[in-house]
N, C-alpha and C. Protein backbone atom coordinates (compact mmCIF):
# COMPACT_ATOMS: atom_id res chain seq x y z
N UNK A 1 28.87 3.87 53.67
CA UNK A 1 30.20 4.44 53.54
C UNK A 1 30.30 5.66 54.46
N UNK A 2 31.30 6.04 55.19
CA UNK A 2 31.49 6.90 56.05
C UNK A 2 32.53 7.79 55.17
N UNK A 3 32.00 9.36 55.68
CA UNK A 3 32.13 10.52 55.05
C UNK A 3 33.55 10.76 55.19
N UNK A 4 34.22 11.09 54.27
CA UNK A 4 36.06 11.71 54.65
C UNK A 4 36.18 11.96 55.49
N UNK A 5 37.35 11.78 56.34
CA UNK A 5 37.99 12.46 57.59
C UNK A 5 38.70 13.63 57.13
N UNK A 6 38.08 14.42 56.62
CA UNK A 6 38.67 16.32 56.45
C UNK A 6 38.20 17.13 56.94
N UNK A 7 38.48 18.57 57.26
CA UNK A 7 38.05 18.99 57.71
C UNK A 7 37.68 20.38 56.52
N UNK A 8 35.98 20.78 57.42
CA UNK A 8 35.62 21.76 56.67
C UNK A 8 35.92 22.46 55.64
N UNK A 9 37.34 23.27 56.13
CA UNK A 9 37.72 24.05 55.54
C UNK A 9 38.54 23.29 54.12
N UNK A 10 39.29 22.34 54.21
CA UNK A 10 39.36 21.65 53.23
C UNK A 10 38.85 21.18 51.90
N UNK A 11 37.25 20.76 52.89
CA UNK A 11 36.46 20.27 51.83
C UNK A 11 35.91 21.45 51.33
N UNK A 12 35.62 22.61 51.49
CA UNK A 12 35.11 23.55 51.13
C UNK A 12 36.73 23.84 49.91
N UNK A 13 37.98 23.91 50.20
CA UNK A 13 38.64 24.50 49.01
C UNK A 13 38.56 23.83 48.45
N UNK A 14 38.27 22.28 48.22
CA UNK A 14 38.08 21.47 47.30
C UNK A 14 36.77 20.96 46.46
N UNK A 15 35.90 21.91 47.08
CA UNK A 15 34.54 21.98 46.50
C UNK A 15 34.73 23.19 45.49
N UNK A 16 35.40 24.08 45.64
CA UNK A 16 35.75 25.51 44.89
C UNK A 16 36.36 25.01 43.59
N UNK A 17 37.71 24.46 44.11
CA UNK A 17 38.60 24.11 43.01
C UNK A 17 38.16 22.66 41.68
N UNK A 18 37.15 21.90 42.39
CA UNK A 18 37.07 20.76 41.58
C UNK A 18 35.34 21.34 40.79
N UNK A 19 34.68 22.48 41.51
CA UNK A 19 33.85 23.09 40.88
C UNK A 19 32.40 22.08 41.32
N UNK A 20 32.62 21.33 42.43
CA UNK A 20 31.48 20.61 42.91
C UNK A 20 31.03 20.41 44.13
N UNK A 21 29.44 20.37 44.49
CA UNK A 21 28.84 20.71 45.57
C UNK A 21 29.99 20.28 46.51
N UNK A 22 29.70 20.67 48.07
CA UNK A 22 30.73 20.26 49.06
C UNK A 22 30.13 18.51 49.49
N UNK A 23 28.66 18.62 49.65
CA UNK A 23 28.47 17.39 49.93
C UNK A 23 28.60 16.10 48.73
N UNK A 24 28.92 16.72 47.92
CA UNK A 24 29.82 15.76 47.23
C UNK A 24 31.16 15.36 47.73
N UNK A 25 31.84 16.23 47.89
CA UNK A 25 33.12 15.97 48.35
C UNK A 25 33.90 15.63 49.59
N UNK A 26 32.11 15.46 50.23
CA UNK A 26 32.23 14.74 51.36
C UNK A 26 31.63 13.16 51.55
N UNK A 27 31.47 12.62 50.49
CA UNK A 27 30.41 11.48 50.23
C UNK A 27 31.22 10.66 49.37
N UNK A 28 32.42 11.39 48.62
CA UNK A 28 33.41 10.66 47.30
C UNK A 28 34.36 9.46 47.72
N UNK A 29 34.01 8.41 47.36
CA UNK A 29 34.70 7.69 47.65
C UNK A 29 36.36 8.09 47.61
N UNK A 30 37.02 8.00 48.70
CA UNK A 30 38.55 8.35 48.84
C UNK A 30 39.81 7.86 47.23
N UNK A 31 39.38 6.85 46.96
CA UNK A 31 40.12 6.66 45.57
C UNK A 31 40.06 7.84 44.70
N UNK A 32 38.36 7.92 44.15
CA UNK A 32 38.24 8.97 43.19
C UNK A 32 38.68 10.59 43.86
N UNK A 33 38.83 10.73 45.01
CA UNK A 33 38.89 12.47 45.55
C UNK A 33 40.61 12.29 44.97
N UNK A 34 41.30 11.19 45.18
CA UNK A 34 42.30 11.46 45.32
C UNK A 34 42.89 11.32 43.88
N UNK A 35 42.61 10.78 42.85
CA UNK A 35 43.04 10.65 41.81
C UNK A 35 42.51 12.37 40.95
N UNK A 36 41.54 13.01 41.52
CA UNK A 36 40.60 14.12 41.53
C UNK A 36 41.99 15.27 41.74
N UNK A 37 42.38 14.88 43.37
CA UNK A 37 43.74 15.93 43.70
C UNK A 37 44.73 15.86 42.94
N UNK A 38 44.96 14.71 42.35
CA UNK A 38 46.61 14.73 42.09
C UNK A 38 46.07 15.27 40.34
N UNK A 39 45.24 14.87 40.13
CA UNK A 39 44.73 15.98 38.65
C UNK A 39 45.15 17.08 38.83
N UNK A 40 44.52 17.77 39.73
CA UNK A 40 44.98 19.01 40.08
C UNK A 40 46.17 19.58 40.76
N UNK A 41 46.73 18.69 41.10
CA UNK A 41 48.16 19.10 41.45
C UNK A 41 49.16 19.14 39.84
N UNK A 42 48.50 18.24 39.38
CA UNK A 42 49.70 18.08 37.73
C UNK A 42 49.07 19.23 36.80
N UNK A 43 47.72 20.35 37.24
CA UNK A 43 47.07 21.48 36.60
C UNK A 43 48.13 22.44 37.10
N UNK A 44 48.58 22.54 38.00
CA UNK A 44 48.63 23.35 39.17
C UNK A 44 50.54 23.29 38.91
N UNK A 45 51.02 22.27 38.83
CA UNK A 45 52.39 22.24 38.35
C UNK A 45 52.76 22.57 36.85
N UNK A 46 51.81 22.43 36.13
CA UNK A 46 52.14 22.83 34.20
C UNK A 46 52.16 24.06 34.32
N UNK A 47 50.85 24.79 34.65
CA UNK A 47 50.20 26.54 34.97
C UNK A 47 51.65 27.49 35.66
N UNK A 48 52.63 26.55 36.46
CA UNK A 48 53.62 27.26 37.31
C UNK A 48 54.63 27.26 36.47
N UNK A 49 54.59 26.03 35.50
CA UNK A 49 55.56 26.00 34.79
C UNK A 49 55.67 26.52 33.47
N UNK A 50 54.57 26.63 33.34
CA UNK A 50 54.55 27.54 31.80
C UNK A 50 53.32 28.88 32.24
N UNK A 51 53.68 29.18 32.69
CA UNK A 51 53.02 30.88 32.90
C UNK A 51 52.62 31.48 32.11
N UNK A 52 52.98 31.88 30.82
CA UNK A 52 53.25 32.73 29.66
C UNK A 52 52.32 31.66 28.58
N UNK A 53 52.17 30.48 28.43
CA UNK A 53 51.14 29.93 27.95
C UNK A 53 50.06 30.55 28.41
N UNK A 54 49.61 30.47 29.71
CA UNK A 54 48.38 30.80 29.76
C UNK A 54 47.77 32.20 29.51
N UNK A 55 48.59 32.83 29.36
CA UNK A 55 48.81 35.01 28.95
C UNK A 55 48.68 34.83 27.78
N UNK A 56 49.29 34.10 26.78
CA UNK A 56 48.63 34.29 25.26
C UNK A 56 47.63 33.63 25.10
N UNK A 57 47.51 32.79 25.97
CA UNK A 57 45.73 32.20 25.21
C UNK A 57 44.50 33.43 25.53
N UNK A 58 44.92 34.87 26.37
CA UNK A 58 43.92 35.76 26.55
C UNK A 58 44.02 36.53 25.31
């Protein structure tokens, strides 16, 4: 299997954000990275949308 076509810097924010090595996230089969992103895009759209949820759970 040949490694994603991304670049570095990419795979590095997506090694940050999904909390896993980079050479993982260069080795992931393209289905799972991407079902992986759009997780995090629907994290990333609730968090914007309810703000104030996440302030009382501190």
């Amino acid at each position: 299997m040949r490694p994603l076509q991304i670049t570095a810097e990419t795979a590095q924010m997506l090694a940050k954000k999904l909390n896993v090595p980079i050479e993982h996230i260069m080795h992931m089969p393209r289905h799972i990275l991407l079902e992986k992103i759009a997780a995090l895009s629907e994290d990333d759209a609730q968090e914007q949308a309810n703000p104030n949820e996440k302030e009382a759970e501190k």
